[in-house]
PDB file of N, CA and C in Angstrom:
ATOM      1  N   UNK A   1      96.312 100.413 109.026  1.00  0.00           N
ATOM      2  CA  UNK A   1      95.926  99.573 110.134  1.00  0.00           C
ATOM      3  C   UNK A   1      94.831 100.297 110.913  1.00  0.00           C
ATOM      4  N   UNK A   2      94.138  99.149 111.416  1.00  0.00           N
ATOM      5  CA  UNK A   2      92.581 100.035 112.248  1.00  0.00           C
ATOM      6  C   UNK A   2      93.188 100.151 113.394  1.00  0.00           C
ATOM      7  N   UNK A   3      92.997 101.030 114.015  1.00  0.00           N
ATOM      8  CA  UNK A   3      93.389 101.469 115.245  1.00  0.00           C
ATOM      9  C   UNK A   3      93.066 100.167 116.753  1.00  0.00           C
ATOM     10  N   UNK A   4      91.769  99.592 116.666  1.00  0.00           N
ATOM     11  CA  UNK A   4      91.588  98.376 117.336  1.00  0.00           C
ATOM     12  C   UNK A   4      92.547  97.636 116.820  1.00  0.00           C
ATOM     13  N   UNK A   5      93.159  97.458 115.524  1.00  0.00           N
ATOM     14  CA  UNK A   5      94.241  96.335 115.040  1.00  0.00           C
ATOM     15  C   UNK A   5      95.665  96.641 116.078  1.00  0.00           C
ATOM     16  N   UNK A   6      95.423  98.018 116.150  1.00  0.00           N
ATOM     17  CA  UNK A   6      97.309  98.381 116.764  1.00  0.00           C
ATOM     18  C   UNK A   6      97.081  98.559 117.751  1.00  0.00           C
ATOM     19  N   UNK A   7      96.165  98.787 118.767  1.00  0.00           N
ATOM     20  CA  UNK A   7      95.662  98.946 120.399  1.00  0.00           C
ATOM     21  C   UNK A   7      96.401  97.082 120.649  1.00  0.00           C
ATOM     22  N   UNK A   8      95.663  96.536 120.048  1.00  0.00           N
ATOM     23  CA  UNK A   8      95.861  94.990 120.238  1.00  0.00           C
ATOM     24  C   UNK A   8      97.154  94.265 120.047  1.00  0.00           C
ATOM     25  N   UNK A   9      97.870  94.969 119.325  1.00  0.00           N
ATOM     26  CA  UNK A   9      99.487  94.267 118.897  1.00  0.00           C
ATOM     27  C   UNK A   9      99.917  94.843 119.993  1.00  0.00           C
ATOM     28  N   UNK A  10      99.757  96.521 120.320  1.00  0.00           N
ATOM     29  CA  UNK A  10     100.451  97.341 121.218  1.00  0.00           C
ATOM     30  C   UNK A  10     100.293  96.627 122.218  1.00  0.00           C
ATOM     31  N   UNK A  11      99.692  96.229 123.043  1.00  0.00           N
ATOM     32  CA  UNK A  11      99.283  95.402 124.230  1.00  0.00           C
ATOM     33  C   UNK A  11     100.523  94.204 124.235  1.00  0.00           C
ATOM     34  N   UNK A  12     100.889  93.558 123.574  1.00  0.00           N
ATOM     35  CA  UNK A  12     101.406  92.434 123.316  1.00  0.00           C
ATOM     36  C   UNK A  12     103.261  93.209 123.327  1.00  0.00           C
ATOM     37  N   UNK A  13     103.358  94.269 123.328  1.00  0.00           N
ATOM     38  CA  UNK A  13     104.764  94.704 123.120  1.00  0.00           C
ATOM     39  C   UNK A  13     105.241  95.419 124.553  1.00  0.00           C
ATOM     40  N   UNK A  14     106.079  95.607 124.862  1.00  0.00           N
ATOM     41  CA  UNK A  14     106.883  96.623 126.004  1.00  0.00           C
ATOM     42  C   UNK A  14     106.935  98.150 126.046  1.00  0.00           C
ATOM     43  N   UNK A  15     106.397  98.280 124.683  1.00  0.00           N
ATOM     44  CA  UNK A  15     107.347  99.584 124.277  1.00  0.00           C
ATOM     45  C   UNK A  15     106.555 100.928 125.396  1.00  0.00           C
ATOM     46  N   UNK A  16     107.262 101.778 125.518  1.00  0.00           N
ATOM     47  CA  UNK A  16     106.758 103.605 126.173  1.00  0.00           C
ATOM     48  C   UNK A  16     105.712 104.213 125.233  1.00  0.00           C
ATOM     49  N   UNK A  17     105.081 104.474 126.067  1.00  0.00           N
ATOM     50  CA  UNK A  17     103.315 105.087 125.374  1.00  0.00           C
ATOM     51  C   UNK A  17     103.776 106.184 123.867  1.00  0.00           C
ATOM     52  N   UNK A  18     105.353 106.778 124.770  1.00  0.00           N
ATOM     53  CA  UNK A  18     106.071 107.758 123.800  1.00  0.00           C
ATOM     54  C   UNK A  18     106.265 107.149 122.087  1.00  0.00           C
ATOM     55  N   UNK A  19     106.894 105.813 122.412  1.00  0.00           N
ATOM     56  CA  UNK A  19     107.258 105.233 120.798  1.00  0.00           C
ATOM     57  C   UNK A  19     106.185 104.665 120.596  1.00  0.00           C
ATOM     58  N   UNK A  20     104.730 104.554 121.062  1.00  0.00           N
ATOM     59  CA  UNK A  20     103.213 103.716 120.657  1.00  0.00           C
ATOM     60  C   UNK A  20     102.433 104.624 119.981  1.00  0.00           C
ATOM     61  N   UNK A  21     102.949 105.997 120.656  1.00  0.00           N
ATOM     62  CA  UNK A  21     102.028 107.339 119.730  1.00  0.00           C
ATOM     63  C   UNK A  21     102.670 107.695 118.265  1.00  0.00           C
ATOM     64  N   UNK A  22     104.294 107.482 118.361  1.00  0.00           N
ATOM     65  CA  UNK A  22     104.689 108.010 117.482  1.00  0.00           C
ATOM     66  C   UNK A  22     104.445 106.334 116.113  1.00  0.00           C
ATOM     67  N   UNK A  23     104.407 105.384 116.506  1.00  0.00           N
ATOM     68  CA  UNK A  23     104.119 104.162 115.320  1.00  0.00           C
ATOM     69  C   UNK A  23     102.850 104.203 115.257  1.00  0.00           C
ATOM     70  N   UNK A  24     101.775 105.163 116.287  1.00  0.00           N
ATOM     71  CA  UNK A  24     100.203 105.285 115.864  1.00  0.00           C
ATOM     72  C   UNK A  24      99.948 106.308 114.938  1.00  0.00           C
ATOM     73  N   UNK A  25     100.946 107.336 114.989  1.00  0.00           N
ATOM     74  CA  UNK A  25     100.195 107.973 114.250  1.00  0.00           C
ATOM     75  C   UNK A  25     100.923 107.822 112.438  1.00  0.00           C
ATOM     76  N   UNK A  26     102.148 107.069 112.335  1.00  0.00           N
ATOM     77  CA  UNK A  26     101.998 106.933 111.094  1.00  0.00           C
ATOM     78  C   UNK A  26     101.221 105.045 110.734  1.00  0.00           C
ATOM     79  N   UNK A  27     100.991 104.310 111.584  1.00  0.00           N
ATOM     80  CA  UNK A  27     100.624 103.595 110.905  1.00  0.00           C
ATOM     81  C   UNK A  27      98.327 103.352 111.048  1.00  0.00           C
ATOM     82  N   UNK A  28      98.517 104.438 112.122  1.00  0.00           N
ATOM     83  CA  UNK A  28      96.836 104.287 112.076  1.00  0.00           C
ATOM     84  C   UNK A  28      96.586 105.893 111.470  1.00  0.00           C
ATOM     85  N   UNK A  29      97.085 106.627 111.855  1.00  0.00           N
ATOM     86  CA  UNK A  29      96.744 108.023 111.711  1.00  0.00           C
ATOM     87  C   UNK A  29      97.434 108.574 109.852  1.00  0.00           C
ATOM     88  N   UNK A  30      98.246 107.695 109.135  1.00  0.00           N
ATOM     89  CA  UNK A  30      98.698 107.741 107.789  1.00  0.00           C
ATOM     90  C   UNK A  30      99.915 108.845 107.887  1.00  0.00           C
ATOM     91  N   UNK A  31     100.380 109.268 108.926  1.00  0.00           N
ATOM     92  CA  UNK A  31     101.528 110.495 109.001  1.00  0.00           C
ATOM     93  C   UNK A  31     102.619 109.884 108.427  1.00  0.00           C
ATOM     94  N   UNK A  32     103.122 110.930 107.585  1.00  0.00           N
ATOM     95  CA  UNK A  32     104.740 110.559 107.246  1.00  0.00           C
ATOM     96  C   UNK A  32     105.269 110.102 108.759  1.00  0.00           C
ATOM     97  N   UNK A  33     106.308 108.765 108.743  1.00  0.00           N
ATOM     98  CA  UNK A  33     107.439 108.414 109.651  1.00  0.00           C
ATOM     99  C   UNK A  33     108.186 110.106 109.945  1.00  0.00           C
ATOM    100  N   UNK A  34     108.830 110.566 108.980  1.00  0.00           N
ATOM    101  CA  UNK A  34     109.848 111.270 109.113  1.00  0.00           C
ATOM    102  C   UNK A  34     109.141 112.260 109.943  1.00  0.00           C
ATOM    103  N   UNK A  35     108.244 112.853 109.680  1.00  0.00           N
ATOM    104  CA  UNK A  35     107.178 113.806 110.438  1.00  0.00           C
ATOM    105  C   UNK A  35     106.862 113.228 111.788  1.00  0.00           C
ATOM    106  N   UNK A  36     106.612 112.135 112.220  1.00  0.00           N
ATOM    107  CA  UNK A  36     105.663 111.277 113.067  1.00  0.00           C
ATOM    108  C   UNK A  36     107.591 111.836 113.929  1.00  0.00           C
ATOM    109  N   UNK A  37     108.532 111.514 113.531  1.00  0.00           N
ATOM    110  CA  UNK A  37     109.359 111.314 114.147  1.00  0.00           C
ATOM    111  C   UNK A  37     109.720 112.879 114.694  1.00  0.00           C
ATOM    112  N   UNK A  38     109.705 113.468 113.971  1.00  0.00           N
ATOM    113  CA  UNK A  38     110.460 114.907 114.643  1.00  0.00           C
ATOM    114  C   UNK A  38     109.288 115.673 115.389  1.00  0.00           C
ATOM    115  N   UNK A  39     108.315 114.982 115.025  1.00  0.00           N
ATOM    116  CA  UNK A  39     107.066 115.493 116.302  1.00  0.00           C
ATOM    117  C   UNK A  39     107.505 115.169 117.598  1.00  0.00           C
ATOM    118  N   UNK A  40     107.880 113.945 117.727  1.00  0.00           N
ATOM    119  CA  UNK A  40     108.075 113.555 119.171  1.00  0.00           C
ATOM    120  C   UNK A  40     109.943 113.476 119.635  1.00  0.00           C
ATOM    121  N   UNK A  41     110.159 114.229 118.766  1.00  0.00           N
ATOM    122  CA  UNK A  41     111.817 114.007 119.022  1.00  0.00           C
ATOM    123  C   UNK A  41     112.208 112.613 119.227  1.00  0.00           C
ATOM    124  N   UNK A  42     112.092 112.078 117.725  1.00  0.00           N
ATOM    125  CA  UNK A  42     112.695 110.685 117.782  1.00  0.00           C
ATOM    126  C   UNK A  42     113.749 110.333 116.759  1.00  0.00           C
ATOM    127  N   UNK A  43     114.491 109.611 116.520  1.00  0.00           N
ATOM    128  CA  UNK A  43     114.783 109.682 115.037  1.00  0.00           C
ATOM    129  C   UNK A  43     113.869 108.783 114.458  1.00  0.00           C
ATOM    130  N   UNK A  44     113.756 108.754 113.090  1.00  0.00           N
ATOM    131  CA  UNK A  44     113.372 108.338 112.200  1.00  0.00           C
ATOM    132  C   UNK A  44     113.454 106.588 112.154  1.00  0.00           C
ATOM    133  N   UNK A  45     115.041 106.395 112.362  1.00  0.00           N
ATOM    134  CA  UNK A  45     115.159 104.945 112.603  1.00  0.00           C
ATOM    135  C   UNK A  45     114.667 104.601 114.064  1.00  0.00           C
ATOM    136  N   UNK A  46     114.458 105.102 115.002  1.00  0.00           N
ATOM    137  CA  UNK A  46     113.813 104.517 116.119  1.00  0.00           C
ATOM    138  C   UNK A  46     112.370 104.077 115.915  1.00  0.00           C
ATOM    139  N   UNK A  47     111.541 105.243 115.593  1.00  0.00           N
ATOM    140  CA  UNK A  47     109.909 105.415 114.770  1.00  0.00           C
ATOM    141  C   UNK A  47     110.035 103.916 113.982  1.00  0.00           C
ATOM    142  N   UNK A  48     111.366 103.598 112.858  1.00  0.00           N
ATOM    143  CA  UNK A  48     111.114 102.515 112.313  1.00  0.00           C
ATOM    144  C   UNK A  48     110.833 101.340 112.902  1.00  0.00           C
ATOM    145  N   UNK A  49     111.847 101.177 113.965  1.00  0.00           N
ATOM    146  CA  UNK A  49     112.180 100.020 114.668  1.00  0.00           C
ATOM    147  C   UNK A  49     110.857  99.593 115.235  1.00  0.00           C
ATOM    148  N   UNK A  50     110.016 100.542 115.846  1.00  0.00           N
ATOM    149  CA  UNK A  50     109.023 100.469 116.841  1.00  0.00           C
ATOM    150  C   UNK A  50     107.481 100.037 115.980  1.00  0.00           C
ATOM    151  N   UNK A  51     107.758 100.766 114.755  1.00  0.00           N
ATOM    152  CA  UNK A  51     106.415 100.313 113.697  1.00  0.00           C
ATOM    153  C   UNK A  51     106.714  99.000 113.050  1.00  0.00           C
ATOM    154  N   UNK A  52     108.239  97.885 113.491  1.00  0.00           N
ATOM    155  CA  UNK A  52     108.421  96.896 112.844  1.00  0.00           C
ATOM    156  C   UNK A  52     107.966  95.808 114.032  1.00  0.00           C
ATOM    157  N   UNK A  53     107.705  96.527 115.173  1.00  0.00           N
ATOM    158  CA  UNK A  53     107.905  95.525 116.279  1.00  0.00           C
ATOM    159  C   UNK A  53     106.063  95.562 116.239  1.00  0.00           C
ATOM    160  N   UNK A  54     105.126  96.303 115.881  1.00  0.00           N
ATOM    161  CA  UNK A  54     103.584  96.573 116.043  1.00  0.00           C
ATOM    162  C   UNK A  54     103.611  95.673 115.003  1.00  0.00           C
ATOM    163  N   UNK A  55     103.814  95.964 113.514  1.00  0.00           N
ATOM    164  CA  UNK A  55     103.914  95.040 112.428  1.00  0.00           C
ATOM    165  C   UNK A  55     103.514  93.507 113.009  1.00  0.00           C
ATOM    166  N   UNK A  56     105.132  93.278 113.067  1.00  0.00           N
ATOM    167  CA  UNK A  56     105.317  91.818 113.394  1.00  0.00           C
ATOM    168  C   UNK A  56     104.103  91.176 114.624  1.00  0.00           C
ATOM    169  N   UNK A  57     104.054  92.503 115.864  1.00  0.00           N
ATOM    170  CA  UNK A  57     103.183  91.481 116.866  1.00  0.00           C
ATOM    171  C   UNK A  57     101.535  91.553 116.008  1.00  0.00           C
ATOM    172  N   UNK A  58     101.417  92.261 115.236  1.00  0.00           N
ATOM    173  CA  UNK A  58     100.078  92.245 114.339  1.00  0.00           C
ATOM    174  C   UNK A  58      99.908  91.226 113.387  1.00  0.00           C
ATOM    175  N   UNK A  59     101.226  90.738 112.994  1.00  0.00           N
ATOM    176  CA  UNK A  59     101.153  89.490 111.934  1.00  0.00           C
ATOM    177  C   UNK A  59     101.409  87.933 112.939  1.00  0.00           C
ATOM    178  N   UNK A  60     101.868  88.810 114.052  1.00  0.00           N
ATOM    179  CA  UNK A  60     101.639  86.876 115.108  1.00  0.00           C
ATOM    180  C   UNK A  60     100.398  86.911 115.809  1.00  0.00           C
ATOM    181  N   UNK A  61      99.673  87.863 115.985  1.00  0.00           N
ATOM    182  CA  UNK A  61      98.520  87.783 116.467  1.00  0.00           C
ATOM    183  C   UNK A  61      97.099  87.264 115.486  1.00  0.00           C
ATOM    184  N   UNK A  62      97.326  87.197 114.028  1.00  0.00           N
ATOM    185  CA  UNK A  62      96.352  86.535 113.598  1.00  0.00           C
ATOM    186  C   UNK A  62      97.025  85.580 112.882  1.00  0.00           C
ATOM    187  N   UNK A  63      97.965  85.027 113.580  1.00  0.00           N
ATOM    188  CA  UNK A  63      98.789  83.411 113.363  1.00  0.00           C
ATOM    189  C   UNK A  63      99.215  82.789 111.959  1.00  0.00           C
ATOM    190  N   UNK A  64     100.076  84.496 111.427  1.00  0.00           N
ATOM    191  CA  UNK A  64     100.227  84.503 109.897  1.00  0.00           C
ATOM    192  C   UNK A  64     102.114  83.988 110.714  1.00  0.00           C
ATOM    193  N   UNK A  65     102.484  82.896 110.457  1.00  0.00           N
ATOM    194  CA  UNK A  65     103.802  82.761 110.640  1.00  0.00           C
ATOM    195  C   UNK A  65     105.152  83.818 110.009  1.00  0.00           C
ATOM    196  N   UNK A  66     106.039  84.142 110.795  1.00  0.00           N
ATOM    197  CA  UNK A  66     107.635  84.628 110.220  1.00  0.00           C
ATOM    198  C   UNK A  66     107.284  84.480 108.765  1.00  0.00           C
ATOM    199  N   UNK A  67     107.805  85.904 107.999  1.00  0.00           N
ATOM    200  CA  UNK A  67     108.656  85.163 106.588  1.00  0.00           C
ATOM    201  C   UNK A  67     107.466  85.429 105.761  1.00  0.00           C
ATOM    202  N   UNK A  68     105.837  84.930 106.337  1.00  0.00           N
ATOM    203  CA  UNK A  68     104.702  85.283 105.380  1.00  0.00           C
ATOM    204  C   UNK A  68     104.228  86.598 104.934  1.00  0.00           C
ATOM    205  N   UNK A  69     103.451  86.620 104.138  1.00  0.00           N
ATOM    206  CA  UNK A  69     102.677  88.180 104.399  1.00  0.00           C
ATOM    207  C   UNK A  69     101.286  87.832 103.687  1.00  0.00           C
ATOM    208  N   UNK A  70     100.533  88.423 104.351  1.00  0.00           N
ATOM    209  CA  UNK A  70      99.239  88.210 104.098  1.00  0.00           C
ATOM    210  C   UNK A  70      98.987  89.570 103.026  1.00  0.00           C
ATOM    211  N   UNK A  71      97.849  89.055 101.567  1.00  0.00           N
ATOM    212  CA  UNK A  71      98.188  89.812 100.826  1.00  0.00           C
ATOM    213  C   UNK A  71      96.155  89.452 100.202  1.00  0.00           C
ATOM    214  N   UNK A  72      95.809  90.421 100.298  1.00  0.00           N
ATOM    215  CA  UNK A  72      94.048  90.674  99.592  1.00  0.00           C
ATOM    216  C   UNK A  72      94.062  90.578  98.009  1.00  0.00           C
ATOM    217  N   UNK A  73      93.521  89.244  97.578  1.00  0.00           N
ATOM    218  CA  UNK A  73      93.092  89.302  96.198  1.00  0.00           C
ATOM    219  C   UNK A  73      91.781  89.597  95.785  1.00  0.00           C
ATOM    220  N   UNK A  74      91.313  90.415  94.784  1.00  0.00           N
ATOM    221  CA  UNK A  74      90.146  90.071  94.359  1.00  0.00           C
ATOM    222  C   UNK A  74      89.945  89.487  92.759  1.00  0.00           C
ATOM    223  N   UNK A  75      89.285  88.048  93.121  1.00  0.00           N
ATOM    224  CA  UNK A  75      88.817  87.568  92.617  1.00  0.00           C
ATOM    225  C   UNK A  75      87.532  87.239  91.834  1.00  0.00           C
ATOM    226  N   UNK A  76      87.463  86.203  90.624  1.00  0.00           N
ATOM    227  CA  UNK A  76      86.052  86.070  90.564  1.00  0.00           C
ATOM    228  C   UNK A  76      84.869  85.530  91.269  1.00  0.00           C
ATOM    229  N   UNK A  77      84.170  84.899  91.605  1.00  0.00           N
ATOM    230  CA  UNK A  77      83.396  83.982  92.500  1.00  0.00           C
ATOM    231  C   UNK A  77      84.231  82.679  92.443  1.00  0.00           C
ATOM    232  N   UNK A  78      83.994  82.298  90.875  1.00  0.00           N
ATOM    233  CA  UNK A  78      84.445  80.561  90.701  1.00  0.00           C
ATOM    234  C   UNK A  78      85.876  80.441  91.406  1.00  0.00           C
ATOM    235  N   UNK A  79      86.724  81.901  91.568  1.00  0.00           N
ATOM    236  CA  UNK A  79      88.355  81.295  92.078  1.00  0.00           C
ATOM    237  C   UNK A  79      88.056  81.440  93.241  1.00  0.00           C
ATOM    238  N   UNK A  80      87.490  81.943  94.056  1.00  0.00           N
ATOM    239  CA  UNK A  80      87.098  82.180  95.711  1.00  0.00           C
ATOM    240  C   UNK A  80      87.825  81.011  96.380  1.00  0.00           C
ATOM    241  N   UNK A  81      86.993  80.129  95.994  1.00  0.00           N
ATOM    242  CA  UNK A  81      87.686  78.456  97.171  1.00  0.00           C
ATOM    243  C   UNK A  81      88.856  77.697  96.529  1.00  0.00           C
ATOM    244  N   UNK A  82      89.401  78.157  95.095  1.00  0.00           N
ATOM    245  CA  UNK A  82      90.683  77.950  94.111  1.00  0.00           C
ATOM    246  C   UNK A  82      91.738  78.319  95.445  1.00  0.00           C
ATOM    247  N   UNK A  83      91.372  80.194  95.388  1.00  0.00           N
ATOM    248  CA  UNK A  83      92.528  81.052  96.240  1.00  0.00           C
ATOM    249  C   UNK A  83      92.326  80.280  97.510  1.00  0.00           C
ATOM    250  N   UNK A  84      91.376  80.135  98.350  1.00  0.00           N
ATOM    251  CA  UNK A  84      91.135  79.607  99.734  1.00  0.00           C
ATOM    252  C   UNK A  84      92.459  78.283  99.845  1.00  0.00           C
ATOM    253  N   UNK A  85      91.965  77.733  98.945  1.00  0.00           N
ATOM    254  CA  UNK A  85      92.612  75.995  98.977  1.00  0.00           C
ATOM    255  C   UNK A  85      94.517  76.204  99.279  1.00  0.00           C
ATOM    256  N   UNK A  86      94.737  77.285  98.174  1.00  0.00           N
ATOM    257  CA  UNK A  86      96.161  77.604  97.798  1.00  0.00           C
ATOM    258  C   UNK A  86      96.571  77.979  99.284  1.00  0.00           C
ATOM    259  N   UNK A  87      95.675  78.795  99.942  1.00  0.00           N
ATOM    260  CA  UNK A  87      96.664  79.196 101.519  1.00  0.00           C
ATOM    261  C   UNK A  87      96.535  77.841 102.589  1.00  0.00           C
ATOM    262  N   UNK A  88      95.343  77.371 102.521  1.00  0.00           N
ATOM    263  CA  UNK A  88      95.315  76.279 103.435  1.00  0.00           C
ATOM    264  C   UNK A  88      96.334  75.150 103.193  1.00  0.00           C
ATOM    265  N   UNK A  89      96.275  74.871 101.786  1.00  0.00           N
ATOM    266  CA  UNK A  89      97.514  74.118 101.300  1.00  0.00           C
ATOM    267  C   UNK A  89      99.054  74.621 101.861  1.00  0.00           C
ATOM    268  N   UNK A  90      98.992  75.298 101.521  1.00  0.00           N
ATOM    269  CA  UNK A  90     100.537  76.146 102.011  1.00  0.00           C
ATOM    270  C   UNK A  90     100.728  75.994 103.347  1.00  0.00           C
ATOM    271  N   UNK A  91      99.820  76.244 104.102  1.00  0.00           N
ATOM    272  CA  UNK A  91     100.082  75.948 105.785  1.00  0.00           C
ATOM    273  C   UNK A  91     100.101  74.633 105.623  1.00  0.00           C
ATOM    274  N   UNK A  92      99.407  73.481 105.391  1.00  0.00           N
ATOM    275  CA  UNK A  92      99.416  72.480 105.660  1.00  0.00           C
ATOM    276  C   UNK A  92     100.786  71.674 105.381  1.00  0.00           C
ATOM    277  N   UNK A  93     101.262  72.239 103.905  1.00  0.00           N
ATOM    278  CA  UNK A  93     103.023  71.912 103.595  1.00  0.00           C
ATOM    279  C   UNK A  93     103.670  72.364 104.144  1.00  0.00           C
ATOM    280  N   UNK A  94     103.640  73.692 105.755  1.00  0.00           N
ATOM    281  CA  UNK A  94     104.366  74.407 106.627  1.00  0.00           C
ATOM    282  C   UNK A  94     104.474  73.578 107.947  1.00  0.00           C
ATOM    283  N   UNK A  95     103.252  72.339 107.874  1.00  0.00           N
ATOM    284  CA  UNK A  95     103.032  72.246 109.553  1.00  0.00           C
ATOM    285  C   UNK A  95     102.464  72.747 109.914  1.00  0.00           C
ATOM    286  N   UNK A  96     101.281  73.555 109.651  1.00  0.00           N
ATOM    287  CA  UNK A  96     100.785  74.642 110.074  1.00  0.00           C
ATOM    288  C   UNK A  96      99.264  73.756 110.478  1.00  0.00           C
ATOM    289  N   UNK A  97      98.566  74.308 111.580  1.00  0.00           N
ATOM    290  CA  UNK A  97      97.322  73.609 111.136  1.00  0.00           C
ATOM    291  C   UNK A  97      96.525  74.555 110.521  1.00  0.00           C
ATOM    292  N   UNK A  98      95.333  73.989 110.192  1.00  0.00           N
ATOM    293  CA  UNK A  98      94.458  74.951 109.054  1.00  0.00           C
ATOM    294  C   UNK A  98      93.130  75.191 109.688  1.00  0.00           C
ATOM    295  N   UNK A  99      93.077  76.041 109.486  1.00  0.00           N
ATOM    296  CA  UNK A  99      91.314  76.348 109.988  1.00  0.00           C
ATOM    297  C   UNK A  99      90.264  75.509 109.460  1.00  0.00           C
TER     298      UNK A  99
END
């Protein structure tokens, strides 16, 4: 995650600057959790909890609904607007509106 990506979810959450450094530095900075955690005297499952709550406000902030996951294909040219169609479709069978 880009660091502007998790500044921006972080904003959107409650959490203590304490559990924002320790889910920054393994999910922007690439640190082992387990490490990230005994740096700041946390456990491990707390570190988790707190990088699930950045996660999630990172996947409602670019209005990927519960349950989805947004996933990068590369394709050829000709499937480009194939793949496009398949997600817009999918929201549209969700209720979703579509861009």
């Amino acid at each position: 995650m880009k660091l502007a990506e998790f500044m921006e979810a972080a904003a959107t959450t409650r959490m203590t600057q304490h559990v924002l450094d320790g889910a920054r530095l393994v999910l922007v900075d690439g640190m082992k959790a387990v490490d990230a955690a005994k740096l700041l005297g946390m456990t491990p499952q707390q570190l988790q909890g707190a990088m699930k709550r950045i996660k999630a406000a990172h996947k409602a902030g670019q209005g990927i609904p519960d349950g989805w996951e947004c996933v990068t294909v590369c394709v050829p040219p000709e499937l480009v607007e194939t793949v496009r169609e398949v997600g817009r479709q999918a929201k549209r069978d969700a209720g979703l509106s579509v861009d």
